[in-house]
C-alpha atoms as a PDB file:
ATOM      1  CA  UNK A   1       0.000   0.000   0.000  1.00  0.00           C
ATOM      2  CA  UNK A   2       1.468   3.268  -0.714  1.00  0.00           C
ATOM      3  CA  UNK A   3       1.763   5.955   1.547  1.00  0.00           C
ATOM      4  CA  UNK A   4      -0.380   8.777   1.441  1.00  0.00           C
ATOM      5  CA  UNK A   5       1.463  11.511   3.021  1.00  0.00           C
ATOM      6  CA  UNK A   6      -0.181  14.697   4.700  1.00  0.00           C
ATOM      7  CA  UNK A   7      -0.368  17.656   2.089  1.00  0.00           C
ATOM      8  CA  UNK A   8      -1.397  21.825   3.422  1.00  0.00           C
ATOM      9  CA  UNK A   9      -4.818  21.013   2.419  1.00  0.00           C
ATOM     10  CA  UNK A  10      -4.952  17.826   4.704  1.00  0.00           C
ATOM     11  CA  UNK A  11      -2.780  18.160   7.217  1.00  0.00           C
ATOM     12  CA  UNK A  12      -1.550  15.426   9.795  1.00  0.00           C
ATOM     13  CA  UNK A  13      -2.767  17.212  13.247  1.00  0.00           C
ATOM     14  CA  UNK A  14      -0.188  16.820  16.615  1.00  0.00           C
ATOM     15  CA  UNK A  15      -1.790  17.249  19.661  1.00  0.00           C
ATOM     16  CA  UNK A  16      -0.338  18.296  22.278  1.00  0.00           C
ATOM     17  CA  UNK A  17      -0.651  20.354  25.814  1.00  0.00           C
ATOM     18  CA  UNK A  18      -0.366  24.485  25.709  1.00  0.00           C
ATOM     19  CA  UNK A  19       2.827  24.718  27.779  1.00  0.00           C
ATOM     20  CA  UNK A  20       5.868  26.364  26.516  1.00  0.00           C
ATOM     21  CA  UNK A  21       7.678  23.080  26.792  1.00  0.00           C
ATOM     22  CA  UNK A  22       4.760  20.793  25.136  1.00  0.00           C
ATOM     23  CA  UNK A  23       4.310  23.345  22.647  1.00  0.00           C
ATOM     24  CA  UNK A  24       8.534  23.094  21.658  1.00  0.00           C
ATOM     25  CA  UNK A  25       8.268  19.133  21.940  1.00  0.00           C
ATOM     26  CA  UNK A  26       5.411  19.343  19.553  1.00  0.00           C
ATOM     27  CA  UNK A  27       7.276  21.820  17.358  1.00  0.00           C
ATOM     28  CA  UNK A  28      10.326  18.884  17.347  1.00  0.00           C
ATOM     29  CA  UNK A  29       7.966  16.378  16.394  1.00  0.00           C
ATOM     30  CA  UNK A  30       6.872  18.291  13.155  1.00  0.00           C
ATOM     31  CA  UNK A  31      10.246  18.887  12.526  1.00  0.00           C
ATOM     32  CA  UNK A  32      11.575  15.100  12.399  1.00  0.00           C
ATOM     33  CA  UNK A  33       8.328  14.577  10.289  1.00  0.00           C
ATOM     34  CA  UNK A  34       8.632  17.350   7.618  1.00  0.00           C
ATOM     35  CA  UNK A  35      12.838  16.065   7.888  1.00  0.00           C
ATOM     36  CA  UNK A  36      11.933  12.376   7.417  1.00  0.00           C
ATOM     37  CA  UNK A  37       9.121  12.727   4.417  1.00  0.00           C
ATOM     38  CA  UNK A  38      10.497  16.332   2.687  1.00  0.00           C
ATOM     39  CA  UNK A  39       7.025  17.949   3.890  1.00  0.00           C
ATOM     40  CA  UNK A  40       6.628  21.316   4.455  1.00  0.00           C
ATOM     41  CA  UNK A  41       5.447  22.714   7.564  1.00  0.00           C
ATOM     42  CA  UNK A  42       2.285  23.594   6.987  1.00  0.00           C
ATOM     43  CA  UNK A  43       1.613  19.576   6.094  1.00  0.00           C
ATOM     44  CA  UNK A  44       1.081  19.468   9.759  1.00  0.00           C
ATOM     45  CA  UNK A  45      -1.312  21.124  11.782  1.00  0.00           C
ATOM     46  CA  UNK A  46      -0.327  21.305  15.802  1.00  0.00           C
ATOM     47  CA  UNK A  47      -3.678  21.449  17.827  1.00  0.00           C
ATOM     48  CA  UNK A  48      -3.706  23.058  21.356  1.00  0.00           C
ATOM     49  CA  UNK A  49      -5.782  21.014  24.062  1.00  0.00           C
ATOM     50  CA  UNK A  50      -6.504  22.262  27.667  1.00  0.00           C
ATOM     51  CA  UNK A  51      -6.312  18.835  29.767  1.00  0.00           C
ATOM     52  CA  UNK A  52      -7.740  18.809  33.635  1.00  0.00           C
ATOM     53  CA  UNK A  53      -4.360  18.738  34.978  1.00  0.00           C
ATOM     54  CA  UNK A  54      -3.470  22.402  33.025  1.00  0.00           C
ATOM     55  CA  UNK A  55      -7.428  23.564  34.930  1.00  0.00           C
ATOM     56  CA  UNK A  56      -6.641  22.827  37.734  1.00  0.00           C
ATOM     57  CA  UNK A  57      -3.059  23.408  37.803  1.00  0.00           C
ATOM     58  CA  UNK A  58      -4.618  27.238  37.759  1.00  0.00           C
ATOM     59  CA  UNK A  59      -7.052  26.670  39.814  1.00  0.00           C
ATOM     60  CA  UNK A  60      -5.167  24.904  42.317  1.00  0.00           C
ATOM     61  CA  UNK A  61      -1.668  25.622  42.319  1.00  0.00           C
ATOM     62  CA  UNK A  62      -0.919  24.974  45.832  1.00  0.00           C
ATOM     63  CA  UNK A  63      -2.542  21.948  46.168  1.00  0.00           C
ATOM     64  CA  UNK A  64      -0.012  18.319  45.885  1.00  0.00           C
ATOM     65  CA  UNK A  65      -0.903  16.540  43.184  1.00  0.00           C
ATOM     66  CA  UNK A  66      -1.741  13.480  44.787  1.00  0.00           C
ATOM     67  CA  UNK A  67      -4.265  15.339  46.175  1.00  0.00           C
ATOM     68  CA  UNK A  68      -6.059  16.143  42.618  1.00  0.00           C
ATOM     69  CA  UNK A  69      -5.158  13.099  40.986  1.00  0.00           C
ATOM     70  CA  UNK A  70      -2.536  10.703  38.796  1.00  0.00           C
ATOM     71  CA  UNK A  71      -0.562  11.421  35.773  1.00  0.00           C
ATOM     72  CA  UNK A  72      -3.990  11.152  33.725  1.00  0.00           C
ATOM     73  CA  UNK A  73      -4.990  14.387  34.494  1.00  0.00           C
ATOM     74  CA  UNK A  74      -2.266  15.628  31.679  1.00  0.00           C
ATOM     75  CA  UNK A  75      -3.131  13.112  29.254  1.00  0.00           C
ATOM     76  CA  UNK A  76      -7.083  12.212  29.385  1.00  0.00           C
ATOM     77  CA  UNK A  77      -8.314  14.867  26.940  1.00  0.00           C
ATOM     78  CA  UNK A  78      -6.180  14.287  24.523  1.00  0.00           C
ATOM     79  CA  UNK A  79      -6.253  10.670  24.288  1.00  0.00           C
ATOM     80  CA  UNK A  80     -10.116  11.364  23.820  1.00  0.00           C
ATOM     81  CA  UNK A  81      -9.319  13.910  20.846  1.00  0.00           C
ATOM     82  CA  UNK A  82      -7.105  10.809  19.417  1.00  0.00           C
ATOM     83  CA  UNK A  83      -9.557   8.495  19.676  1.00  0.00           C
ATOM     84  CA  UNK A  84     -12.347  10.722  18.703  1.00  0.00           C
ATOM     85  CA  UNK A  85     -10.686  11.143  15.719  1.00  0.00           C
ATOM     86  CA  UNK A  86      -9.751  15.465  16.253  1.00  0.00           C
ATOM     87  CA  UNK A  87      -6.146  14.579  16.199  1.00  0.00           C
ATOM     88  CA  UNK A  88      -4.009  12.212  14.842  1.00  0.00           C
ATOM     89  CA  UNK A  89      -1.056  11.886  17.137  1.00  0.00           C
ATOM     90  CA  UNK A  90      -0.642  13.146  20.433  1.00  0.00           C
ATOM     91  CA  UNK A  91       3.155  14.367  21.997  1.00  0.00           C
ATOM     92  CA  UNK A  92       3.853  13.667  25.519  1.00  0.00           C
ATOM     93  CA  UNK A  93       6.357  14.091  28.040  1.00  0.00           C
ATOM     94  CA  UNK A  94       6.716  10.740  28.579  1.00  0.00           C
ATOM     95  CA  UNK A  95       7.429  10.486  32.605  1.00  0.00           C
ATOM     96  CA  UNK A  96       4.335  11.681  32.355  1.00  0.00           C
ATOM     97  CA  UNK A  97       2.417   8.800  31.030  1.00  0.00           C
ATOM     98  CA  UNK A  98       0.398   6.489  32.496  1.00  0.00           C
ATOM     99  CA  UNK A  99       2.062   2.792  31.935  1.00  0.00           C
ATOM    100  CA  UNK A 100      -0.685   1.845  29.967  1.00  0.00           C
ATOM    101  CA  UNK A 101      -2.472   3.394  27.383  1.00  0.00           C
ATOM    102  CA  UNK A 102      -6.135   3.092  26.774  1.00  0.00           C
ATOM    103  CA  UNK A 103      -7.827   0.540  24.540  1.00  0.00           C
ATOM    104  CA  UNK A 104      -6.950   1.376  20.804  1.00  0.00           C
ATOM    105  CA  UNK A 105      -4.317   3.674  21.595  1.00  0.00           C
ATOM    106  CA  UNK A 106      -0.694   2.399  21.039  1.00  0.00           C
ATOM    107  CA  UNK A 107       2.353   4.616  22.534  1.00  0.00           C
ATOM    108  CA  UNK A 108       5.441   3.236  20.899  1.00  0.00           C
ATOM    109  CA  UNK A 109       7.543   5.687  19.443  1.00  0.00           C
ATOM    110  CA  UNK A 110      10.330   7.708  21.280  1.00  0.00           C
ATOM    111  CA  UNK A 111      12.103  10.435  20.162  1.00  0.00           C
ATOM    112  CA  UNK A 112      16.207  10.787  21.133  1.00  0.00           C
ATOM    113  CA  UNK A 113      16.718  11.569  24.963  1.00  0.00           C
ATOM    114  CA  UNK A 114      18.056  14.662  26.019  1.00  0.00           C
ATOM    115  CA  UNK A 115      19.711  14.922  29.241  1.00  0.00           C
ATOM    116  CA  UNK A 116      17.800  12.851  32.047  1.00  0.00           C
ATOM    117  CA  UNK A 117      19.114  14.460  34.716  1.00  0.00           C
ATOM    118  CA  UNK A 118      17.220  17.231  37.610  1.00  0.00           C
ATOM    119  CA  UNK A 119      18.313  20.740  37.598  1.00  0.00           C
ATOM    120  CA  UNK A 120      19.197  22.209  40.775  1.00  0.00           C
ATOM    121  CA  UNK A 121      18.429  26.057  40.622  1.00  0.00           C
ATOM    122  CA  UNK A 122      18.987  28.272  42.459  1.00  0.00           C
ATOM    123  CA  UNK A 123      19.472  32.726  42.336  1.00  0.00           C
ATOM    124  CA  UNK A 124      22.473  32.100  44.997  1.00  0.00           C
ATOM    125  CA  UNK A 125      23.592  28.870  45.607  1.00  0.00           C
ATOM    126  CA  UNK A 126      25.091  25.734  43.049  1.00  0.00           C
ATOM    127  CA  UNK A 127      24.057  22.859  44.657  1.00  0.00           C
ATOM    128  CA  UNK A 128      22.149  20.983  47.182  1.00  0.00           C
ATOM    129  CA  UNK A 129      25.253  20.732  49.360  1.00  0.00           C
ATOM    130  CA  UNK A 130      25.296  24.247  49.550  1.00  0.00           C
ATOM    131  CA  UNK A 131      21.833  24.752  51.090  1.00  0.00           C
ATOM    132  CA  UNK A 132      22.430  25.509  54.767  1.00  0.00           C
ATOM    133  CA  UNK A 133      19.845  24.097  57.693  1.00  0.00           C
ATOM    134  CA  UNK A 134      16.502  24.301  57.784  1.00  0.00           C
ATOM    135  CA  UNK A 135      16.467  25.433  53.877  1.00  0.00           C
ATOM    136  CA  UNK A 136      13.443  26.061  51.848  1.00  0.00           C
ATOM    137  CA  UNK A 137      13.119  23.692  49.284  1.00  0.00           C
ATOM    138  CA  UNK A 138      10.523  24.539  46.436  1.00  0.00           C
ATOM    139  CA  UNK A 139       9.357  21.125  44.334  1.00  0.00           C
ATOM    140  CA  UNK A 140       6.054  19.009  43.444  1.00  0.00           C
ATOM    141  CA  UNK A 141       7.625  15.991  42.527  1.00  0.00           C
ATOM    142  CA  UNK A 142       6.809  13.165  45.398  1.00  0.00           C
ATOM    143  CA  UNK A 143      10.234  11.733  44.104  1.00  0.00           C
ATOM    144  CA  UNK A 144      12.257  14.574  44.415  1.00  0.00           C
ATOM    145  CA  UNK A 145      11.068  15.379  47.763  1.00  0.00           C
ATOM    146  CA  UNK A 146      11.610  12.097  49.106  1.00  0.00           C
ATOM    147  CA  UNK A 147      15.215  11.977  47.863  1.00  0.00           C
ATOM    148  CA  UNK A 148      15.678  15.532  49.502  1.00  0.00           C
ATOM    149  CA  UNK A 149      14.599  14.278  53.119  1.00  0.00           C
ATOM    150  CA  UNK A 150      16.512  10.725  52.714  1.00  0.00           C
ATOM    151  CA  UNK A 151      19.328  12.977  52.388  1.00  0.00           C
ATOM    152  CA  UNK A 152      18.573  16.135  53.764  1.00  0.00           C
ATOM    153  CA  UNK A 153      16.089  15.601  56.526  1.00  0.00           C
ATOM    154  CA  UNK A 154      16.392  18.894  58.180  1.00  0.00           C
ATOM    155  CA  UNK A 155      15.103  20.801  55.007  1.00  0.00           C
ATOM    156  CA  UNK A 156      11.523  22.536  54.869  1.00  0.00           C
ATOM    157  CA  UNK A 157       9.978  21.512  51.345  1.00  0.00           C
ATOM    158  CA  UNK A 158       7.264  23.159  50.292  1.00  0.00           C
ATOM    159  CA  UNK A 159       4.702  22.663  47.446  1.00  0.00           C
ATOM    160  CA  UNK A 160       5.546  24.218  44.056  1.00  0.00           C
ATOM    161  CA  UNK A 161       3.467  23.443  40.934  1.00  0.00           C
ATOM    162  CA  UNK A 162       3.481  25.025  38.022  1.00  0.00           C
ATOM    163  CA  UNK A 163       5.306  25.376  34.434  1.00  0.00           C
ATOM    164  CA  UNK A 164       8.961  26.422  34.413  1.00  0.00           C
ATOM    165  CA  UNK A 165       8.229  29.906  33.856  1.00  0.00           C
ATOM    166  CA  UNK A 166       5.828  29.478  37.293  1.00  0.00           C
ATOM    167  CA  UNK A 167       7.744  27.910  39.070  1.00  0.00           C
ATOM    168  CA  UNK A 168      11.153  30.413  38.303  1.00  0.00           C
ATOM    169  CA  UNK A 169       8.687  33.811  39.310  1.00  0.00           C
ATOM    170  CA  UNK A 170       8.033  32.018  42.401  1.00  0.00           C
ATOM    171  CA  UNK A 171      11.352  31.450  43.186  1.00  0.00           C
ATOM    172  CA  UNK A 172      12.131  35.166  42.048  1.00  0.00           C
ATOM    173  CA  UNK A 173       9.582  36.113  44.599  1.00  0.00           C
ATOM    174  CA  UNK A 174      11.254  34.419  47.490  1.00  0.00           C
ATOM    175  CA  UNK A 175       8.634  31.196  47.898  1.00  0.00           C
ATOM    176  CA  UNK A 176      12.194  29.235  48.241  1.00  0.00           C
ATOM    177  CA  UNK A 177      15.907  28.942  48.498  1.00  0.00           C
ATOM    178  CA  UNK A 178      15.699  27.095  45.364  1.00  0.00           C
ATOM    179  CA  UNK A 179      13.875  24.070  43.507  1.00  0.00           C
ATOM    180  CA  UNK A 180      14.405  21.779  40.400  1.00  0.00           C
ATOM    181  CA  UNK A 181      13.607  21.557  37.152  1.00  0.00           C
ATOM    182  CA  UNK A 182      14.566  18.921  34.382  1.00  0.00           C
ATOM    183  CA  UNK A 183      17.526  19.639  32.095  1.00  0.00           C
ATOM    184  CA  UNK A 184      15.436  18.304  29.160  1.00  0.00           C
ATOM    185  CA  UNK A 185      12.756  21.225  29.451  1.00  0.00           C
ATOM    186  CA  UNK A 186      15.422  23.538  30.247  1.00  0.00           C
ATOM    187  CA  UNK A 187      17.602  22.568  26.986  1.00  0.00           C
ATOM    188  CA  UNK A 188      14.509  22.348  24.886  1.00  0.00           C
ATOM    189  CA  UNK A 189      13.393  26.136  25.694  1.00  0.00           C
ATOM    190  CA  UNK A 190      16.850  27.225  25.154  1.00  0.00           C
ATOM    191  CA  UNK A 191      16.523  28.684  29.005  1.00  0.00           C
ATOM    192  CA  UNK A 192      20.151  29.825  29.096  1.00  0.00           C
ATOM    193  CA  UNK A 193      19.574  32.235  31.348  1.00  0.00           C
ATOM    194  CA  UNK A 194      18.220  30.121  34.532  1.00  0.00           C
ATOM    195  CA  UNK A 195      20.656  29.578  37.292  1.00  0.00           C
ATOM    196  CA  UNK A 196      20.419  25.758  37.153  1.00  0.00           C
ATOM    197  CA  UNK A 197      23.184  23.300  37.725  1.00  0.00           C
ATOM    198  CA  UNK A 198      23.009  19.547  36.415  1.00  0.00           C
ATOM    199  CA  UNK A 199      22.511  17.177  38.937  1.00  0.00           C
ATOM    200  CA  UNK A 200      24.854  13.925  38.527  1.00  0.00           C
ATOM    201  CA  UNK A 201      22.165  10.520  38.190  1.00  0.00           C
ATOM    202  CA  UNK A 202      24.563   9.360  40.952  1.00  0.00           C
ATOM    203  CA  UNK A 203      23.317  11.699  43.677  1.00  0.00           C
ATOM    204  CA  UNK A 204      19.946  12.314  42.544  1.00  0.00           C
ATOM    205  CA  UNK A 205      18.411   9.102  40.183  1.00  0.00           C
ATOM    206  CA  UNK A 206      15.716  10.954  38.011  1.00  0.00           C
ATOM    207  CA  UNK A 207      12.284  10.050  37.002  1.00  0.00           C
ATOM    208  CA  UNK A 208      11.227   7.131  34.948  1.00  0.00           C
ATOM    209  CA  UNK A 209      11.096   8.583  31.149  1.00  0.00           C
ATOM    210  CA  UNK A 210      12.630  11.381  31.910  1.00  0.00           C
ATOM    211  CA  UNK A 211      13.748  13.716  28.940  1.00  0.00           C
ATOM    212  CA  UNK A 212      11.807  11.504  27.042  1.00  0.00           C
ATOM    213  CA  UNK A 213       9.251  12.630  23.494  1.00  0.00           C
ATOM    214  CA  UNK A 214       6.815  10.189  23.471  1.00  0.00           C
ATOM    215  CA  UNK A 215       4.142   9.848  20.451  1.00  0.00           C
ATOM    216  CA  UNK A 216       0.878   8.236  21.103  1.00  0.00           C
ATOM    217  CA  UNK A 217      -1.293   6.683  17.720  1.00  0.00           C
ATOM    218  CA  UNK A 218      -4.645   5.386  17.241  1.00  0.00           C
ATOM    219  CA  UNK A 219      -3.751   1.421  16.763  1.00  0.00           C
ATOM    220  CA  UNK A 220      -5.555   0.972  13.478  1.00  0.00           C
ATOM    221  CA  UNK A 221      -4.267   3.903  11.947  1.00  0.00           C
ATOM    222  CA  UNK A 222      -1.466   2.339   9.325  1.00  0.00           C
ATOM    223  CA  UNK A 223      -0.525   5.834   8.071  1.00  0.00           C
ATOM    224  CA  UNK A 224       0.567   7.509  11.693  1.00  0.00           C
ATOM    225  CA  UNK A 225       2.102   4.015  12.227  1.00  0.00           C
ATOM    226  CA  UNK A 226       4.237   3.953   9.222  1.00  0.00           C
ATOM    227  CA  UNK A 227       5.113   7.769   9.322  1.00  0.00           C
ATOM    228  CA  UNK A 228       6.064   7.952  13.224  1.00  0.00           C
ATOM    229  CA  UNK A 229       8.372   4.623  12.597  1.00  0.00           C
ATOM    230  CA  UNK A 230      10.942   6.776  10.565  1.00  0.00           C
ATOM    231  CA  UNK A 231      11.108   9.188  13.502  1.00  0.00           C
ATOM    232  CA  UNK A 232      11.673   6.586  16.429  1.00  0.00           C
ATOM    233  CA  UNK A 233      14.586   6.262  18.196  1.00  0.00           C
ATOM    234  CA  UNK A 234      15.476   2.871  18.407  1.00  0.00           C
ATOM    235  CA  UNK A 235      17.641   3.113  21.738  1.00  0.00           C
ATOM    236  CA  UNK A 236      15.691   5.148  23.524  1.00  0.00           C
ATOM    237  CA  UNK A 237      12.785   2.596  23.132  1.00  0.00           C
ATOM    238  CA  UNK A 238      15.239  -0.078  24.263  1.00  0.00           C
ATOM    239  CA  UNK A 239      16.113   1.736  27.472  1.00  0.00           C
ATOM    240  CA  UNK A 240      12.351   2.742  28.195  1.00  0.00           C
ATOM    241  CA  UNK A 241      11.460  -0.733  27.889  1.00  0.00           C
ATOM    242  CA  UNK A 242      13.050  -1.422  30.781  1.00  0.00           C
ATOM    243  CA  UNK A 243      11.930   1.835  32.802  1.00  0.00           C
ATOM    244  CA  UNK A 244       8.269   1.370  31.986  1.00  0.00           C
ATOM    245  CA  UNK A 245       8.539  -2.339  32.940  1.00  0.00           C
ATOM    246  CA  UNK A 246       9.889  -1.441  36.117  1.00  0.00           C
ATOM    247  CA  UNK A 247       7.443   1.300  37.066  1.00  0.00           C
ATOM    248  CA  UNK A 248       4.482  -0.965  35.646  1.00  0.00           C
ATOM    249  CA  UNK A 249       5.446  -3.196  37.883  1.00  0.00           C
ATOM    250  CA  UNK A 250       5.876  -1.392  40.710  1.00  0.00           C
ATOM    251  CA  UNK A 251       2.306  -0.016  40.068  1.00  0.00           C
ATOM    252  CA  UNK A 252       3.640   3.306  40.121  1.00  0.00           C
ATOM    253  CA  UNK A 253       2.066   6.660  39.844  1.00  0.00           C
ATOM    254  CA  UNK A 254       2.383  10.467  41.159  1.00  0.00           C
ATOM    255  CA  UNK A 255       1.775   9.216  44.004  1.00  0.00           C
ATOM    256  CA  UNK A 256       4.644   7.241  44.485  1.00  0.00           C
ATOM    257  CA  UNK A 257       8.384   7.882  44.513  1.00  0.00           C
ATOM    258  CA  UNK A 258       9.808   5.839  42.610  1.00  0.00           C
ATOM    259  CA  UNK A 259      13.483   6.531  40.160  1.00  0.00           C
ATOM    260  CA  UNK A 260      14.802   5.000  37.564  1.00  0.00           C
ATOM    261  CA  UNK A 261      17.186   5.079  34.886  1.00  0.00           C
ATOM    262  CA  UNK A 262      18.518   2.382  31.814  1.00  0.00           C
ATOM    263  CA  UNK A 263      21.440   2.975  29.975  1.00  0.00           C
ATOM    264  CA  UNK A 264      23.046   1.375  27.461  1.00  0.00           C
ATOM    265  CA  UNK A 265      26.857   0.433  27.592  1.00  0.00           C
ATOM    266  CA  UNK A 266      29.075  -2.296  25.849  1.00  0.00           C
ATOM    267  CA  UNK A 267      26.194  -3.620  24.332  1.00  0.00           C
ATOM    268  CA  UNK A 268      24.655  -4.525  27.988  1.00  0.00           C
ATOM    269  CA  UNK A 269      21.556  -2.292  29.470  1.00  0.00           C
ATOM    270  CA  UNK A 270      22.274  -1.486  32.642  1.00  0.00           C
ATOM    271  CA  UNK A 271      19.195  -0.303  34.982  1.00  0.00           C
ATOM    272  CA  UNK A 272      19.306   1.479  38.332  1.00  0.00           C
ATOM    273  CA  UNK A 273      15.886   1.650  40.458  1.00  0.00           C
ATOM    274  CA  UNK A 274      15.320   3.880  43.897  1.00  0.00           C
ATOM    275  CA  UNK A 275      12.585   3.322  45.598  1.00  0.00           C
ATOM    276  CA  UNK A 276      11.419   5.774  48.896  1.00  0.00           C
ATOM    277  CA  UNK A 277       9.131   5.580  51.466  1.00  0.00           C
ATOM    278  CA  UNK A 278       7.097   9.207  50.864  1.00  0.00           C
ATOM    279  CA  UNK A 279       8.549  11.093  54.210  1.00  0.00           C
ATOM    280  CA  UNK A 280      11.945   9.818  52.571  1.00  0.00           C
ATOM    281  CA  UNK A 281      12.993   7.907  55.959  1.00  0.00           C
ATOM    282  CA  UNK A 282      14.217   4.605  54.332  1.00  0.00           C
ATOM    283  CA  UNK A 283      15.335   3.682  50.492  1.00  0.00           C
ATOM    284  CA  UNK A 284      15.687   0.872  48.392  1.00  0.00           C
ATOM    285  CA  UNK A 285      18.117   1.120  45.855  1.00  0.00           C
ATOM    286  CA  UNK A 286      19.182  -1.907  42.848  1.00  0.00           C
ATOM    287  CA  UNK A 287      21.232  -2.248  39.909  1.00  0.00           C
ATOM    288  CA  UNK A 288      20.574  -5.214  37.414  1.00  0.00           C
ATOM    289  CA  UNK A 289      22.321  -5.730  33.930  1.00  0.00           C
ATOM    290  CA  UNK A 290      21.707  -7.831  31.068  1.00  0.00           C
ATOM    291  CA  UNK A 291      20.757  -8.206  27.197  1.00  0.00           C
ATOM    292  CA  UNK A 292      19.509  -5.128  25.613  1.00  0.00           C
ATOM    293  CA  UNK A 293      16.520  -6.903  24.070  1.00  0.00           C
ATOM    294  CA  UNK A 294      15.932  -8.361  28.031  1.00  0.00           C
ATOM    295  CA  UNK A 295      14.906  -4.962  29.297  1.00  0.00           C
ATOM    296  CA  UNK A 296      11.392  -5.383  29.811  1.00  0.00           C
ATOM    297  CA  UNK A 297      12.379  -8.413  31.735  1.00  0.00           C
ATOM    298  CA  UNK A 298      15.315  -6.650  33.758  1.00  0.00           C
ATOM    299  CA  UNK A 299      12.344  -4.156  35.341  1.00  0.00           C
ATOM    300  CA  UNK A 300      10.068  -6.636  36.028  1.00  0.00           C
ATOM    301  CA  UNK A 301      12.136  -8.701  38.031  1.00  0.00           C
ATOM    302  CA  UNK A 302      13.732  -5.630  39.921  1.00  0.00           C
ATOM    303  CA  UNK A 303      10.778  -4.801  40.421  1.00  0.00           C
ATOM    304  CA  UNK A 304       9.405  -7.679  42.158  1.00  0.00           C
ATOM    305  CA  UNK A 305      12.872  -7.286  44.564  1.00  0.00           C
ATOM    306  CA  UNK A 306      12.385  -4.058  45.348  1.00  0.00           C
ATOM    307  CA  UNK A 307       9.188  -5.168  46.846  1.00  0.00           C
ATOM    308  CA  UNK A 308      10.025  -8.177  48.266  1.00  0.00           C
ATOM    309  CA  UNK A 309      12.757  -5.662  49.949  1.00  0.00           C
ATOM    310  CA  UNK A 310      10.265  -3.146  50.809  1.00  0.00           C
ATOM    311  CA  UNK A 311       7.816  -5.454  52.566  1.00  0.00           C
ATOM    312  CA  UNK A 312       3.685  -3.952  53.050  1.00  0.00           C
ATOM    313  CA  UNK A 313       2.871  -0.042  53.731  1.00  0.00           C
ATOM    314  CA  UNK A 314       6.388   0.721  52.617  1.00  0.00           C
ATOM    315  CA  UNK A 315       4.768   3.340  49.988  1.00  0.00           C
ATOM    316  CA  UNK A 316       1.990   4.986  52.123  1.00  0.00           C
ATOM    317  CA  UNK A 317       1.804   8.678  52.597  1.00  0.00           C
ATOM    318  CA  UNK A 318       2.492  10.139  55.640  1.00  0.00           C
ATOM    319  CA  UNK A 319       2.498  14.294  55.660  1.00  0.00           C
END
């Protein structure tokens, strides 16, 4: 069957979030497409949707997210425009994504990581070593507070949701000493000017996916299929194999902290795993290695020893 490419009068329409940084993934994803098939821009159309996590996000800023919901809340709507037939691919953040996707909706293509790492920013200070006692510590991420208090349990962390550009006015306004951002966003929106510093994976393991383009599809649809398979990055998939295994596995969500991180090296994948408790009193770190094409296997078993490790009530919130 031949391929019937997108043309300016019928355009192949990304979805994607409004944020700065969805909007610039979004804009990558055209790119690689118009790259991959000679298509001019305007072959695609990139169509704006307002999810419940960007309502309430305004709505209620200050509120933990585990208190409004799961990682659905930023992907609901438009898996409904993709299955409703309004879009034809959607572009995600993929640490973002629930582990799996809905019936008839297939999320299998991964664009080339950009740095996984957290940012550590700060107007004064470099580093997390540098934050004297009793620090205010801006973040949102369950994960990133937890690894904070395992470390650092005499810090104050406070709640801090938002975009980047939110959550950099409120620490220009004083909220915190500092906070922490991904690397990815921060390379993507060419934020040069942000005082962050690159976190090593050693001292801070990052989120599951993170710096991570992920494309959904509508199963059936041959075309998207056939068009997002020249754009996928074959190692990333490899190494989020793994990841996603693990966190499936783990049953994970936003309301869990949970890290994770595969990498490829001499031809072995190599996959680190942190799990916390949520008031960051104990964790539970692994390393397994093995055969690339093994990694869904790799985080299903580390999985399954992390919990054995863990034991009952290991993951249950306490404030």
């Amino acid at each position: 069957m031949t391929l019937t490419l997108p043309t300016p009068a019928s355009p192949l329409r990304i979805g994607t979030r409004g944020s700065p940084l969805a909007l610039a993934q979004a804009h990558e994803t055209r790119q690689r497409l118009g790259d991959a098939f000679d298509l001019p821009q305007d072959a695609f159309e990139i169509v704006v949707i307002k999810t419940t996590g960007d309502n309430r996000a305004m709505i209620d800023a200050d509120r933990p997210l585990k208190e409004i919901g799961n990682k659905g809340l930023f992907t609901k709507e438009i898996e409904d425009a993709l299955l409703g037939g309004k879009i034809d691919i959607a572009v995600h953040s993929t640490k973002d994504m629930p582990v799996e996707q809905p019936g008839g909706l297939v999320l299998d293509t991964f664009l080339p990581r950009e740095d996984v790492r957290d940012a550590f920013v700060s107007p004064s200070l470099s580093s997390i070593h540098d934050l004297p006692q009793g620090a205010v510590v801006g973040t949102s991420s369950l994960r990133r507070r937890a690894q904070l208090l395992n470390r650092r349990p005499d810090l104050q962390v406070v709640e801090f949701r938002g975009n980047v550009q939110t959550r950099l006015k409120k620490l220009a306004d004083g909220v915190a000493d500092c906070t922490f951002l991904a690397m990815a966003g921060l390379r993507r929106l060419n934020m040069t000017e942000v005082p962050a510093t690159a976190i090593p994976t050693q001292d801070m393991l990052p989120a599951i996916a993170q710096g991570t383009i992920g494309i959904e599809r509508r199963a059936a649809d041959g075309r998207a299929a056939e068009m997002l398979e020249a754009i996928h990055h074959a190692e990333t998939g490899q190494r989020l194999a793994a990841e996603r295994a693990l966190l499936a596995a783990l049953d994970g969500s936003c309301e869990t902290p949970i890290a994770g991180l595969a990498e490829i090296s001499d031809g072995d994948l190599v996959l680190r795993a942190e799990v916390l408790r949520p008031d960051g009193s104990e964790s539970i770190a692994k390393t397994a290695s093995g055969a690339v094409a093994d990694g869904a296997d790799i985080g299903r078993e580390m999985a399954q020893d992390l919990l054995s490790e863990a034991g009952p009530g290991f993951f249950d919130w306490r404030q």
